[in-house]
Protein backbone atom coordinates (compact mmCIF):
# COMPACT_ATOMS: atom_id res chain seq x y z
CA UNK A 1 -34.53 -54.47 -4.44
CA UNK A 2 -34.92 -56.68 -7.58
CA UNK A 3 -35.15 -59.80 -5.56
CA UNK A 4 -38.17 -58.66 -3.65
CA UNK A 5 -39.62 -57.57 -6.62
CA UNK A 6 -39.13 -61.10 -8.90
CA UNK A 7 -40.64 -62.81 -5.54
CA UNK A 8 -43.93 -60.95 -5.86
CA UNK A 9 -43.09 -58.27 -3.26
CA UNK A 10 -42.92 -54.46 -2.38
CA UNK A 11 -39.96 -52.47 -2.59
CA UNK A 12 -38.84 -49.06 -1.49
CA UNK A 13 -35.53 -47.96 -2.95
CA UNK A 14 -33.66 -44.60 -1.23
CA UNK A 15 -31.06 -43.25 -3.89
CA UNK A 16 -27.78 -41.82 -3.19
CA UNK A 17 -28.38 -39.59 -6.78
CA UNK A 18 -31.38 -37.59 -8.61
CA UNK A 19 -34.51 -39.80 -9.88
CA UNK A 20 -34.78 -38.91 -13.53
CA UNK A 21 -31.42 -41.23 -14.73
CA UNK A 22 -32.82 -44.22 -12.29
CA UNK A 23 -36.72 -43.87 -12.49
CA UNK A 24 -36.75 -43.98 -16.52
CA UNK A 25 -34.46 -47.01 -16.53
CA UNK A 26 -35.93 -49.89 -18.17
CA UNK A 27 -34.96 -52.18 -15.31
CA UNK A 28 -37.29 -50.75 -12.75
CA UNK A 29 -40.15 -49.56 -15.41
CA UNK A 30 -42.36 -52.96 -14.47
CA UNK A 31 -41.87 -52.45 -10.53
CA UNK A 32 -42.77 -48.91 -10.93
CA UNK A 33 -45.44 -49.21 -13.41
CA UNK A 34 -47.43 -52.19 -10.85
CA UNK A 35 -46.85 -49.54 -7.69
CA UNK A 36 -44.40 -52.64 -6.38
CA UNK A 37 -41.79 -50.10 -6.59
CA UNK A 38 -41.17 -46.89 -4.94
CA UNK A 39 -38.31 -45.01 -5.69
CA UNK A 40 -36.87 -41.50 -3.33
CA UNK A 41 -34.25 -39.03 -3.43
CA UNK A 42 -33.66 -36.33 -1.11
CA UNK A 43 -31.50 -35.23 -4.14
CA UNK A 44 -31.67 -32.89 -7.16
CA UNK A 45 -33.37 -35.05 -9.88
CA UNK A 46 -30.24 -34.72 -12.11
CA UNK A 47 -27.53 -35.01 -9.76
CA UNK A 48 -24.88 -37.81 -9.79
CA UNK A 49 -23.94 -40.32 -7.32
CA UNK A 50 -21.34 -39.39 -4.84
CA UNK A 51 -19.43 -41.27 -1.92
CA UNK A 52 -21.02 -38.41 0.78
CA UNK A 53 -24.49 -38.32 -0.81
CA UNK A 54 -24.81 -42.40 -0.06
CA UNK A 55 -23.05 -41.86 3.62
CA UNK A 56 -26.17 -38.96 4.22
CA UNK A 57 -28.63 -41.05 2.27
CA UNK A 58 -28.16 -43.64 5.23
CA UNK A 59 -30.03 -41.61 7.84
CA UNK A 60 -33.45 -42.14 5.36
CA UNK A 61 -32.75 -45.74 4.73
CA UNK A 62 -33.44 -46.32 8.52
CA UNK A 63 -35.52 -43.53 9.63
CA UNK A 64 -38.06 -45.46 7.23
CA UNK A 65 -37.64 -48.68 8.00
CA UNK A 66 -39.11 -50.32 11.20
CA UNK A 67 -36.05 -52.61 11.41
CA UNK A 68 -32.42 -52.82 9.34
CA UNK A 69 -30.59 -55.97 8.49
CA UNK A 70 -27.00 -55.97 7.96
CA UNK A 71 -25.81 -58.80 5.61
CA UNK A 72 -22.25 -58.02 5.40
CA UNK A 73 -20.47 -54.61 6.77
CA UNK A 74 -16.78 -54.01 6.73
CA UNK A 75 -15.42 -53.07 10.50
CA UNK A 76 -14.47 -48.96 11.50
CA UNK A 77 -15.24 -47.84 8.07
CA UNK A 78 -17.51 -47.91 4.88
CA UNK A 79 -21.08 -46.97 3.92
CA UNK A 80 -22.55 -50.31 5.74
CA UNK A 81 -20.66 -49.75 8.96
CA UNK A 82 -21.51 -45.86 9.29
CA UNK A 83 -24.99 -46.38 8.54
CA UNK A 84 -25.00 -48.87 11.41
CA UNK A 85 -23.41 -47.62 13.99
CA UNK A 86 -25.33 -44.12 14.10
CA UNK A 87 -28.67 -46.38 14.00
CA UNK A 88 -27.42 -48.06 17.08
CA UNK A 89 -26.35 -44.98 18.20
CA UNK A 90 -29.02 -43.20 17.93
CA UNK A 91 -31.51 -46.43 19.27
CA UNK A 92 -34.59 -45.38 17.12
CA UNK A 93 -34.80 -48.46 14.26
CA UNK A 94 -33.78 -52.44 15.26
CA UNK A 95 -30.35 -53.51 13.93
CA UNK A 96 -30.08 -57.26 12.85
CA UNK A 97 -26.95 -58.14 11.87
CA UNK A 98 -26.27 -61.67 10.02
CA UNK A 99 -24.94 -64.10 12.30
CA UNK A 100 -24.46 -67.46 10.98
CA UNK A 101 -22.62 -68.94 8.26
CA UNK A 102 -19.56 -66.73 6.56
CA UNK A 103 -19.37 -63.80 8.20
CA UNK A 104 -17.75 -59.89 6.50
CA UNK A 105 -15.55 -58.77 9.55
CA UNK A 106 -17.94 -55.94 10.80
CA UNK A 107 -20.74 -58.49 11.73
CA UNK A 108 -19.14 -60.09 15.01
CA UNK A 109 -18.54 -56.34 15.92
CA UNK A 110 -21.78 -54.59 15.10
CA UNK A 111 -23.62 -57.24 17.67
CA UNK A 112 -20.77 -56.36 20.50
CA UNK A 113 -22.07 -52.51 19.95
CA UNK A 114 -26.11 -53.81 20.31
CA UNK A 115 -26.61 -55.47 17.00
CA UNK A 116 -29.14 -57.97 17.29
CA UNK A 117 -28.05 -61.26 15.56
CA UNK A 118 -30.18 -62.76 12.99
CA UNK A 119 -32.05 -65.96 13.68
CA UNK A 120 -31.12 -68.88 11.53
CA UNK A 121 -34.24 -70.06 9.00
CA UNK A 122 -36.22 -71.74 8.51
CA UNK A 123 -38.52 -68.19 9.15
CA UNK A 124 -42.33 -67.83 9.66
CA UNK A 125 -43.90 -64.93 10.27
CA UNK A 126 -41.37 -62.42 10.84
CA UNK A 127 -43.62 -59.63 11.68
CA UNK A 128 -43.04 -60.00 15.10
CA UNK A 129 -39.62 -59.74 15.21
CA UNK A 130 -39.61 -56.05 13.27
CA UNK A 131 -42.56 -54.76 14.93
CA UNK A 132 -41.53 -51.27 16.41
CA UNK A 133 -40.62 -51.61 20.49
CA UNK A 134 -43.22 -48.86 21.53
CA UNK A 135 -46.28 -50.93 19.59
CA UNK A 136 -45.42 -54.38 21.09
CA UNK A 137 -44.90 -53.22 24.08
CA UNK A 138 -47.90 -51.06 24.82
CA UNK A 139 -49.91 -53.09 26.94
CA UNK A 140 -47.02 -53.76 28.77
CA UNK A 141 -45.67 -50.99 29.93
CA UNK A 142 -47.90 -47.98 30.11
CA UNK A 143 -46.79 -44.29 31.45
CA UNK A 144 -49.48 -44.86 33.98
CA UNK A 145 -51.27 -48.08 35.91
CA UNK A 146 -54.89 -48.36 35.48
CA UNK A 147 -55.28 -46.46 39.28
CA UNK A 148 -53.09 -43.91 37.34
CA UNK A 149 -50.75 -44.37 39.97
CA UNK A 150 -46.75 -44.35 40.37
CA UNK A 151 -45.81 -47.59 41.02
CA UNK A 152 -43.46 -47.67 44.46
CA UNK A 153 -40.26 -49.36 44.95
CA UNK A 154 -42.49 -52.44 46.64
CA UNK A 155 -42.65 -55.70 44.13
CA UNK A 156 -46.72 -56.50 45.26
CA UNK A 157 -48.83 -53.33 45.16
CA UNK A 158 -52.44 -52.48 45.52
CA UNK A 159 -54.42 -50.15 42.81
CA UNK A 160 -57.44 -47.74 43.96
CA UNK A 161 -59.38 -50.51 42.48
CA UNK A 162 -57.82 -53.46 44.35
CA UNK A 163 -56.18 -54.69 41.08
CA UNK A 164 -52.99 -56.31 42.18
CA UNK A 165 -49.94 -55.23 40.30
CA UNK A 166 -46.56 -56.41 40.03
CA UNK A 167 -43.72 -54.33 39.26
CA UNK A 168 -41.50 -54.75 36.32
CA UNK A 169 -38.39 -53.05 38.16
CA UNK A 170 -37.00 -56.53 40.21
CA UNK A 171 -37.61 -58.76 36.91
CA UNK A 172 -35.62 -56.27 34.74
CA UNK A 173 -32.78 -54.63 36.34
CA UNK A 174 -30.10 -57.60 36.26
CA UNK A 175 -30.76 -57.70 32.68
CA UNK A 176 -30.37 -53.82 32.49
CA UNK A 177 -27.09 -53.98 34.36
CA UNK A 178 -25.58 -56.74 32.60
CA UNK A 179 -25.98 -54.43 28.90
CA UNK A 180 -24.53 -51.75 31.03
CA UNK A 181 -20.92 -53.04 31.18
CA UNK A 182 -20.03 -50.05 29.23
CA UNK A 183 -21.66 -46.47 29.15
CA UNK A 184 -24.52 -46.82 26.81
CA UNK A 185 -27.14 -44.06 26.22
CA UNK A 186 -30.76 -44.23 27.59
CA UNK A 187 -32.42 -44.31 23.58
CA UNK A 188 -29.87 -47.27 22.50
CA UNK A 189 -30.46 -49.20 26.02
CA UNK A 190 -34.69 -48.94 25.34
CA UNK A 191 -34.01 -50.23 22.23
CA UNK A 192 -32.06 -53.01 23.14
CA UNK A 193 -34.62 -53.87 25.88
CA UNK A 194 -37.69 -53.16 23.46
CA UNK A 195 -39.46 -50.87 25.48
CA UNK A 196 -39.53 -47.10 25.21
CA UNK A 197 -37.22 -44.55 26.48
CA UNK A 198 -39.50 -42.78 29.35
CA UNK A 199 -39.65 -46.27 30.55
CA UNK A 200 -36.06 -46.98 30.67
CA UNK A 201 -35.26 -43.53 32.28
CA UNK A 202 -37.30 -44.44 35.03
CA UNK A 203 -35.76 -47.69 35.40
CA UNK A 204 -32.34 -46.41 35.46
CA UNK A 205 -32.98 -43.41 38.16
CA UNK A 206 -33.98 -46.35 40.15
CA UNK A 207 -30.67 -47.89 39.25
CA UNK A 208 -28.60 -45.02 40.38
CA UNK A 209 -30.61 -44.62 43.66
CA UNK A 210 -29.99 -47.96 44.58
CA UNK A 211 -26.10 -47.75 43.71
CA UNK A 212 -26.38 -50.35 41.09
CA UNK A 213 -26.13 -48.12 38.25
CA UNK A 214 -23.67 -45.24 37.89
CA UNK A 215 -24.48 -42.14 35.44
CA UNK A 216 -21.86 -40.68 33.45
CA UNK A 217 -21.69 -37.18 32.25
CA UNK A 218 -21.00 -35.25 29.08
CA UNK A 219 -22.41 -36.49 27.14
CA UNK A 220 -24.78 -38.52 29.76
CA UNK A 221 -24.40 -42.08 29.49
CA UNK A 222 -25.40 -44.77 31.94
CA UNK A 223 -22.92 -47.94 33.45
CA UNK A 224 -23.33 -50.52 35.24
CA UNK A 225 -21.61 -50.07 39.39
CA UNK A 226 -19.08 -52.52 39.93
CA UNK A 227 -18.05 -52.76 43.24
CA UNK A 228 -14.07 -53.33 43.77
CA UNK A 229 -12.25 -53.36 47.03
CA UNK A 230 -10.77 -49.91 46.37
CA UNK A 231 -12.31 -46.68 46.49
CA UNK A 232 -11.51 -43.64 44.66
C-alpha cells in the first residue's frame, strides 16, 4: 500500500480492524489527505485486529478488485492461501499467482487449482491483462447473434441477414476438456476461459450431449469423459 503510494499511485487498503487507530496514524495522513488513499472496514471503528476478522476481510479484498495477485502464499493453510482458493473457487475475480524466480510453496499449487501465472517483466500496459472477462469479451460472445438466433451444432451458418457466422463451439471445446481433467465448477471454468458463465453452460451441455464431457452431481461439477476399455 505504501509502495503504490511513494510511486505516485492510488491505493485502496481493506482492514482486518476498526478505522479510527489506522486512519489517524501519521503514516497514512499524506495518502489520505491527497485522496491517493482510501481506507475500509467492514468493522466496528474501535475494534482490534483478530486472526478471523483478516480470514473474513478476504472476501472484500477480491470482491473489489478486478484481478488478485498472489506474491507468496503458504500451501493448505494461512490467510494468503484461504483467500485464494475461495476466489478460485468461487471464479468471480482473476487469480495471478507469481511464477518466476523464488517461489513460497503455495505458488506452484495455487496455478494447479486455476491460478494464472504471472508474466515475467518487463510490463507495459497491463490493463489488458486485469480487465474483467465479461467486458473483454463482449463483442465476442454475445447471448444472442445479430439474427438473434441460436446458433446450431453446424460450424458455417447463415443469419436472417445472410451474415455468415462461425461457431465458437469446435474452436473451444478441446481446450474446455483438457481444464476438465478434474471436476471443476461452471463459474471457475468461465473464468479460466475468460468468458462468462451463461456462455460456458451452454458450451458444456453441448459437451455432455456429445459424450465428451461428463457432469457430476452434488454439488454439480463438470469432467472431462475419458474413454477406457472397461465399462462400469
Amino acid at each position: 500500500m505504501s509502495g503504490a503510494l511513494e510511486a505516485g499511485g492510488w491505493a485502496l487498503g481493506v482492514l482486518a480492524e476498526g478505522l479510527a487507530k489506522t486512519a489517524t496514524s501519521g503514516e497514512y495522513r499524506p495518502g489520505l489527505v491527497s485522496d491517493h488513499l482510501t481506507l475500509v472496514s467492514p468493522y466496528d471503528p474501535d475494534s482490534r485486529w483478530f486472526a478471523f476478522a483478516a480470514m473474513e476481510r478476504n472476501k472484500l479484498l477480491y470482491g473489489l478488485g478486478d484481478a488478485a495477485l498472489v506474491v507468496a502464499s503458504s500451501a493448505d493453510s494461512g490467510g494468503t492461501w484461504t483467500g485464494a482458493t475461495e476466489a478460485l473457487q468461487h471464479g468471480r475475480v482473476k487469480v495471478f499467482v507469481k511464477s518466476t524466480g523464488v517461489l513460497a510453496p503455495g505458488n506452484s499449487k495455487l496455478v494447479r487449482l486455476g491460478g494464472i501465472p504471472f508474466p515475467p517483466g518487463p510490463w507495459g500496459n497491463l490493463r489488458d491483462m486485469f480487465t474483467a472477462p465479461e467486458e473483454r469479451n463482449r463483442g465476442l460472445f454475445s447471448e444472442t447473434t445479430p439474427a438473434q438466433m441460436e446458433v446450431s451444432g453446424k460450424e458455417l451458418c447463415k443469419s436472417e441477414e445472410g451474415l455468415t457466422m462461425r461457431d465458437a463451439y469446435p474452436l473451444v471445446v478441446d481446450a474446455m476438456v483438457a481444464l476438465l481433467r478434474e471436476p471443476q465448477a461452471d463459474e471457475l471454468l468461465a473464468a479460466k476461459m475468460c468468458v462468462r458463465t451463461a456462455q460456458v453452460k451452454d458450451w458444456l451441455k453441448r459437451g455432455v450431449r456429445e459424450s465428451r464431457i461428463r457432469k457430476v452431481k452434488k454439488p454439480v461439477r463438470y469432467v472431462a469423459n475419458t474413454p477406457t476399455l472397461f465399462t462400469e
